[in-house]
Protein backbone atom coordinates (compact mmCIF):
# COMPACT_ATOMS: atom_id res chain seq x y z
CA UNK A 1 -26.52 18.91 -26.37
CA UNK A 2 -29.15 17.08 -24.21
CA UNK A 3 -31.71 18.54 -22.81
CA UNK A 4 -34.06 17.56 -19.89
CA UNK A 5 -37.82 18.14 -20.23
CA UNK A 6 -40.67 18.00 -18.43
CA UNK A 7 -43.74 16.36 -18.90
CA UNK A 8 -46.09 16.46 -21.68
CA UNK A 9 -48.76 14.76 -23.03
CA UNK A 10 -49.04 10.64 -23.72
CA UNK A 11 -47.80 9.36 -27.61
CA UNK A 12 -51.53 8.48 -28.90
CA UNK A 13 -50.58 4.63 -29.70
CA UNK A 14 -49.06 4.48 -25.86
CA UNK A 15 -45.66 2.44 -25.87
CA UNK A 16 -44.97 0.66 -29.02
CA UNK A 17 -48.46 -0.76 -28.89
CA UNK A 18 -47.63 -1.82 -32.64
CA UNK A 19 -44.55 -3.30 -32.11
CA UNK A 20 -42.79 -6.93 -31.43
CA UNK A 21 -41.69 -8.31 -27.80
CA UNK A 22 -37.79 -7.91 -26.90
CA UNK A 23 -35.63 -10.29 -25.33
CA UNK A 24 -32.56 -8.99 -23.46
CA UNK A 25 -31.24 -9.37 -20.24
CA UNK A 26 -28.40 -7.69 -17.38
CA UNK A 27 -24.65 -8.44 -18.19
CA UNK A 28 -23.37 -10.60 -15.79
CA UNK A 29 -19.62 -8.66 -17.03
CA UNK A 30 -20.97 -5.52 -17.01
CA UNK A 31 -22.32 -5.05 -12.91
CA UNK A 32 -20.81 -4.06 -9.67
CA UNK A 33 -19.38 -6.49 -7.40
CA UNK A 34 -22.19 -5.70 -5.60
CA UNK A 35 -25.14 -7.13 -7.99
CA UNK A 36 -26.28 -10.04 -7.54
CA UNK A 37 -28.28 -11.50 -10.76
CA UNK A 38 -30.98 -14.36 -10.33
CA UNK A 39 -34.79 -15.43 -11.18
CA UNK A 40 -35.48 -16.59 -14.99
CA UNK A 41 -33.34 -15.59 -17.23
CA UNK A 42 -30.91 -13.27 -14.33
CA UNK A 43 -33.66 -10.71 -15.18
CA UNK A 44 -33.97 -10.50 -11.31
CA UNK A 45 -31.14 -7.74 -9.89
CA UNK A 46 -29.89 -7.86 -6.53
CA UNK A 47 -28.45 -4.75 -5.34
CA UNK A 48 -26.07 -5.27 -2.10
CA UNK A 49 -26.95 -8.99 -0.82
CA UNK A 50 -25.53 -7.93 2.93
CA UNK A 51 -25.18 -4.65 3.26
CA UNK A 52 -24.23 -1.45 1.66
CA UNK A 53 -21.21 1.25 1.93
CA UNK A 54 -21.87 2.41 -1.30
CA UNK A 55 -23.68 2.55 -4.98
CA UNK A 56 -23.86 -0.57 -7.56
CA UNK A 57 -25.38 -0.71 -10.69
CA UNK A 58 -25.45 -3.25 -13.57
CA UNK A 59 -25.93 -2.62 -17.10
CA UNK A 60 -28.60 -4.44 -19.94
CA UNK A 61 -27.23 -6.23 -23.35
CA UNK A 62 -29.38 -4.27 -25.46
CA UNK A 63 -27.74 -1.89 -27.77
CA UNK A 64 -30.71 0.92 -27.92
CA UNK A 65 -29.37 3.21 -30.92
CA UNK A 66 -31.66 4.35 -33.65
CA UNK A 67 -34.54 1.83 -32.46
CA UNK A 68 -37.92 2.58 -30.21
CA UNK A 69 -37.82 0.26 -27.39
CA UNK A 70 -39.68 -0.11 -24.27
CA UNK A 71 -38.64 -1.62 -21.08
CA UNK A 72 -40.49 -1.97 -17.53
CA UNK A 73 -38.40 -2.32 -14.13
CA UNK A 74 -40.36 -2.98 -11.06
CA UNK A 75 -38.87 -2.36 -7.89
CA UNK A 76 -39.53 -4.23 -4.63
CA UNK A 77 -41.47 -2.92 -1.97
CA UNK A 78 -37.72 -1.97 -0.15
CA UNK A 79 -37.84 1.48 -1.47
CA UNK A 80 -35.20 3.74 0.69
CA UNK A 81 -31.89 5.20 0.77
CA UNK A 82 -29.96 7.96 -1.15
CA UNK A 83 -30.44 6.75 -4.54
CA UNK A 84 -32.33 4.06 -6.52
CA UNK A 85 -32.17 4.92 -10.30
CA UNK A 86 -33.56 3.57 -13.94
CA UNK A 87 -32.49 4.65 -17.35
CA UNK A 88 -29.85 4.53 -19.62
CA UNK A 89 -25.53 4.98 -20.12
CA UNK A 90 -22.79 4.59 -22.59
CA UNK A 91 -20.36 1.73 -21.51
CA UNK A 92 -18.15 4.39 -20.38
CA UNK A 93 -20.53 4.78 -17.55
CA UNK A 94 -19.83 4.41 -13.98
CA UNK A 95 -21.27 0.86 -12.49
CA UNK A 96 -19.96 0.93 -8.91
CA UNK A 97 -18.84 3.78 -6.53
CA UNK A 98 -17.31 3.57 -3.15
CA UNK A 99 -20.09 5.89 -1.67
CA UNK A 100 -23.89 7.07 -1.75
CA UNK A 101 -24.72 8.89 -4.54
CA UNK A 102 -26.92 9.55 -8.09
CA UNK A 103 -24.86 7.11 -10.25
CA UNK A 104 -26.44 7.37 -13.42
CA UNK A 105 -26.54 10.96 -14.82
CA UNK A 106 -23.35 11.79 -12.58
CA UNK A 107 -21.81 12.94 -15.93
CA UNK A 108 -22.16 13.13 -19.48
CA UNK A 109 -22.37 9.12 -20.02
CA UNK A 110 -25.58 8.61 -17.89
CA UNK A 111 -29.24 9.50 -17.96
CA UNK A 112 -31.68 8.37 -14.65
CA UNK A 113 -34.28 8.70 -12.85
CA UNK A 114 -34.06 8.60 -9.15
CA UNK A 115 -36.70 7.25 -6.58
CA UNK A 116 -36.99 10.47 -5.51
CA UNK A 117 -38.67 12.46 -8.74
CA UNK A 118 -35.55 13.36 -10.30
CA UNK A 119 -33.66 13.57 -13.30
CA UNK A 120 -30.05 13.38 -13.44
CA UNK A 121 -27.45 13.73 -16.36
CA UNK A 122 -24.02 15.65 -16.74
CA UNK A 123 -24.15 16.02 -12.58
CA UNK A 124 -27.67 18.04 -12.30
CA UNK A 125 -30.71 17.32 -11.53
CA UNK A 126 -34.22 18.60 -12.37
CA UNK A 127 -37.75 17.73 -11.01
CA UNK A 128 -39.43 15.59 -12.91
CA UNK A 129 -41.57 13.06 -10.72
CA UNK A 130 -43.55 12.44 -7.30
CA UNK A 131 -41.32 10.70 -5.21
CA UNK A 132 -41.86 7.09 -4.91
CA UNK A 133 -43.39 5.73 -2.05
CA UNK A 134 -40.90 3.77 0.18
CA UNK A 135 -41.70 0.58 1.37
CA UNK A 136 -44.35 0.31 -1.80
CA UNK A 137 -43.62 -1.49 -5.14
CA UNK A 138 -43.12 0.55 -8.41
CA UNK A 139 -43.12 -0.06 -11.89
CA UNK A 140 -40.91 2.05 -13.92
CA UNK A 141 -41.68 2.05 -17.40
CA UNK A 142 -38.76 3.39 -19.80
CA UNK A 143 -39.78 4.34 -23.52
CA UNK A 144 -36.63 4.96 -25.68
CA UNK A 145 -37.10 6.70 -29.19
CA UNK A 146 -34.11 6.83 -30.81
CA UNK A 147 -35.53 8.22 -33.66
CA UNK A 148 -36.58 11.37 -32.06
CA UNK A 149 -33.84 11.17 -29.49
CA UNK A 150 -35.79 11.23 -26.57
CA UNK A 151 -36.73 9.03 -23.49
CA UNK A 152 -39.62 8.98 -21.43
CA UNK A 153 -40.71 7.55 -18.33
CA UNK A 154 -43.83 5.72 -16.93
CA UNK A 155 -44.53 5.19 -13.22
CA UNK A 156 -47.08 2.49 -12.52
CA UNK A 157 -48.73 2.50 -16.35
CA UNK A 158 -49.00 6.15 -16.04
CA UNK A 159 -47.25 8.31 -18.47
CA UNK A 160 -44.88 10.75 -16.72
CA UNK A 161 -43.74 12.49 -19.98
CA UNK A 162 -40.44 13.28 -21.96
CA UNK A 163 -37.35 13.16 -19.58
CA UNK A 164 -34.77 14.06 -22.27
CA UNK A 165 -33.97 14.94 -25.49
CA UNK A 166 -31.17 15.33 -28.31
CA UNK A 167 -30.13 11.29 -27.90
CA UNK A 168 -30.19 10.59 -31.56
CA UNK A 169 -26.86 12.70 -31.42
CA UNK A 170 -25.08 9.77 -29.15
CA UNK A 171 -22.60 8.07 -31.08
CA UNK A 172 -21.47 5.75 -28.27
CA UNK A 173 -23.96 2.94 -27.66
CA UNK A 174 -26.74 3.59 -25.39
CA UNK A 175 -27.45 0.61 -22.92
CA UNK A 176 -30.15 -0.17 -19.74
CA UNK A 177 -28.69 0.42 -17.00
CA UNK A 178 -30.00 0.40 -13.18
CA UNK A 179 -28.20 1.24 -9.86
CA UNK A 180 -29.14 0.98 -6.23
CA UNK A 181 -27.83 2.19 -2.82
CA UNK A 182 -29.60 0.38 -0.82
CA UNK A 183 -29.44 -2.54 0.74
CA UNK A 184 -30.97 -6.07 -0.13
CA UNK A 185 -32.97 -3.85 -2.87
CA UNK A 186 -34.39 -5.73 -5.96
CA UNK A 187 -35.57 -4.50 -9.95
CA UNK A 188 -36.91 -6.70 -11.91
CA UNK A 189 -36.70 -6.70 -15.41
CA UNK A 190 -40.26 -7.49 -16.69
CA UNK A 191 -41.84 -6.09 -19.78
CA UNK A 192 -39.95 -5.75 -23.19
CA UNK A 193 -40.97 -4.53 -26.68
CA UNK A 194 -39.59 -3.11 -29.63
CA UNK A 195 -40.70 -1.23 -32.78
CA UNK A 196 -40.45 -2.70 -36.38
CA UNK A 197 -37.34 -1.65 -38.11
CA UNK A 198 -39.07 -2.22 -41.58
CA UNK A 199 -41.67 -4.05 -43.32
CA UNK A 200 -39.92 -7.46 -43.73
CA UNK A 201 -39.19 -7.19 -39.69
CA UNK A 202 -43.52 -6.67 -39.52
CA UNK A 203 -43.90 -9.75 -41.91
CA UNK A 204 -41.24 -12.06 -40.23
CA UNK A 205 -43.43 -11.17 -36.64
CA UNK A 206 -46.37 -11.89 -38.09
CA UNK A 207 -45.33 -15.27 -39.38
CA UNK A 208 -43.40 -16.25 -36.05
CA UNK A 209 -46.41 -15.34 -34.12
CA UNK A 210 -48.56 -17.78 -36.47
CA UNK A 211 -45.57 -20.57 -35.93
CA UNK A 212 -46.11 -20.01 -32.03
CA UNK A 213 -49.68 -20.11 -31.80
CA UNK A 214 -49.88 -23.89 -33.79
CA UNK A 215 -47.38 -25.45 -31.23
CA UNK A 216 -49.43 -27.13 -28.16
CA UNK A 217 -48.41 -25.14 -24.61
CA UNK A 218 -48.15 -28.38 -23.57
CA UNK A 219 -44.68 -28.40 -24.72
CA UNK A 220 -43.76 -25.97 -22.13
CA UNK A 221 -41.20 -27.60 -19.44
CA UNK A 222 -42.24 -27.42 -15.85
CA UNK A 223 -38.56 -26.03 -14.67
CA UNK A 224 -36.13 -23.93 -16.33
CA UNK A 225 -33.71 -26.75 -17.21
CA UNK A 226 -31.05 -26.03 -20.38
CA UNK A 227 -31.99 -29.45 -22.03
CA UNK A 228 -35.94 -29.08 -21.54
CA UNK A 229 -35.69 -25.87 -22.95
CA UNK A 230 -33.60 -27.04 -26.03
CA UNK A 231 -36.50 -29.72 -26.55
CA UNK A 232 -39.25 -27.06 -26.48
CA UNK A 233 -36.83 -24.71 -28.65
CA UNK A 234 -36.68 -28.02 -31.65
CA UNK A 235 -40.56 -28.53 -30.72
CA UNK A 236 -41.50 -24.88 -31.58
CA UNK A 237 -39.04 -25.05 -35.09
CA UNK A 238 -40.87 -28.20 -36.43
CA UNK A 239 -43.23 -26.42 -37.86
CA UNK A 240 -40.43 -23.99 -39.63
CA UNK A 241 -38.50 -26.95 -41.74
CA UNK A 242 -42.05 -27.72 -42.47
CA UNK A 243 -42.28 -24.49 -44.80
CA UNK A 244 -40.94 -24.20 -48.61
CA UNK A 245 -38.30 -21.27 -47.97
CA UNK A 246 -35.04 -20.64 -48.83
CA UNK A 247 -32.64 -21.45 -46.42
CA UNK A 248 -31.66 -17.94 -45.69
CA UNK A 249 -34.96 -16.74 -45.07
CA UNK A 250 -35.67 -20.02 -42.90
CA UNK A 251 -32.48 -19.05 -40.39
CA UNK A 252 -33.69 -15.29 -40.91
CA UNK A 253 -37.10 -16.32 -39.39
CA UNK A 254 -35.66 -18.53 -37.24
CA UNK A 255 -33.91 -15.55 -35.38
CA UNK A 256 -37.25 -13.89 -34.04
CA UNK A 257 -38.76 -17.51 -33.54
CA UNK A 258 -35.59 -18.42 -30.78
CA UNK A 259 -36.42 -14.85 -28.98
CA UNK A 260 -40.19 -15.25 -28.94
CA UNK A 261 -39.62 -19.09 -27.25
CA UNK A 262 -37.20 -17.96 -24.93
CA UNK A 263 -39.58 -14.87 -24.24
CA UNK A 264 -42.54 -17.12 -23.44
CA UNK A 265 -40.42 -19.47 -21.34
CA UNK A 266 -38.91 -16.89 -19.15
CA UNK A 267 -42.26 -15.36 -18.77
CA UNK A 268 -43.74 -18.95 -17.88
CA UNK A 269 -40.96 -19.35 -15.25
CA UNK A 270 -41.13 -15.81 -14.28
CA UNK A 271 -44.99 -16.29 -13.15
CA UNK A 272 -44.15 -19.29 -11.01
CA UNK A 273 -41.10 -17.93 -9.26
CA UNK A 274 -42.84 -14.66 -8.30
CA UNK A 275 -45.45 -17.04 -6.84
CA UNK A 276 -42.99 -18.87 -5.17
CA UNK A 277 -40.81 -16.48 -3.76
CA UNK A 278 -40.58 -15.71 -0.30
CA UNK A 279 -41.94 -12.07 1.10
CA UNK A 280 -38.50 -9.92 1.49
CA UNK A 281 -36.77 -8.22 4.70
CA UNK A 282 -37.70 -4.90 5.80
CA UNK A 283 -34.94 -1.97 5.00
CA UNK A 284 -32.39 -2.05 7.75
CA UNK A 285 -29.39 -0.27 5.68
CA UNK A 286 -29.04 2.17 3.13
């Protein structure tokens, strides 16, 4: 059975320091009707474009069993209502609900952390947090370890601890998942890293990363187009055809060399739409 901790003290190599950058994103399929998804790569979530009368969530592609990954969500500066919440579910949970409440962590399928310091799985709640401050932007860092079966939170780079426990005996899938009740709110999905699985998955990073670093920037596109990122995608694999492999450990490589471009373009196009972006509304509904 689960069980919800409190905090204690930092891992001494912080959040897979040692690790490899992630690429994932929120399901388009798997959201409310009241998610909106948008920005570079729909990392961007939209909770309730007009107005709210209830709770929406959305839920993240990545499949987080027996891995260590870490995830950051950072939350506009609309802060308010009953609940805004990050953390993890099984597919079975809940993604929309005709009213205000703590979506994730309403039963056994959800674990969250609310706005408001707290905890919630199977129905209850437990202090865990300060809450946030409304009206300010927030980071939420989210360190799974599905190794140890636990997840842990950060808030703003600082380490808030060991939320829960007993995980590793999940057999469903464990998924991303955020939720909002309030209106014209916004998360962010921003940084993502995983552990190594083994020491060919260290190698094959090590190699990418040395494939990356001889390709000019120069062949980044300007705009996230489909067809200028296909160019930069053949630009950035040159230099793997170049190599004397075996095919199967070419297209093995090649698998961690199509994340790491389309990591480093979203994150290009991420920069320049935060820049360009508009300041948001002020809360006027839940």
């Amino acid at each position: 059975m689960e069980e919800v901790m409190g905090p204690v003290s930092e891992p001494s190599q912080g959040p897979i320091s040692h690790g490899c950058e992630d690429n994932w994103t929120w399901s388009k399929k798997d959201a409310s009707h009241e998610v909106r998804l948008h920005g570079p790569g729909n990392r961007v979530v939209l909770f309730h474009p007009n107005w709210s009368s209830g709770t929406a969530g959305v839920r993240g592609h990545r499949v987080l069993n027996n891995g260590r990954y870490y995830w950051e969500v950072r939350l506009s500066h609309r802060i308010f209502g009953t609940s805004m919440m990050v953390g993890i579910g099984t597919a079975k949970a809940r993604l929309h609900a005709d009213r205000f409440i703590n979506l994730l962590g309403e039963d056994e399928n959800g674990w969250g952390l609310s706005h408001k310091g707290l905890l919630w799985h199977q129905g209850k709640w437990s202090p865990y947090t300060k809450p946030f401050r409304e009206n300010e932007p927030t980071t939420v860092g989210v360190l799974f370890d599905g190794i140890a079966g636990t997840l842990s939170y950060y808030k703003d780079c600082r380490y808030l601890g060991v939320a829960f426990q007993g995980l590793d005996k999940v057999n469903e899938p464990l998924y991303p998942i955020v939720c909002s009740t309030a209106a014209k709110t916004e998360m962010t999905l921003s940084v993502m890293r995983r552990d190594f699985v083994s020491l060919q998955d260290r190698c094959r990073a090590v190699i990418v990363t040395k494939i990356m670093d001889s390709v000019s920037c120069a062949s980044e596109p300007a705009e996230e187009d489909d067809n200028a990122l296909n160019n930069v995608a053949a630009a950035f694999s040159q230099p793997l055809e170049t190599l004397t492999l075996p095919t199967s450990l070419k297209g093995y490589l090649a698998e961690t060399l199509n994340v790491s471009v389309t990591h480093r373009m979203t994150e290009s196009f991420s920069r320049k739409w935060h820049h360009e972006s508009s300041p948001r509304l002020t809360p006027s509904n839940r």
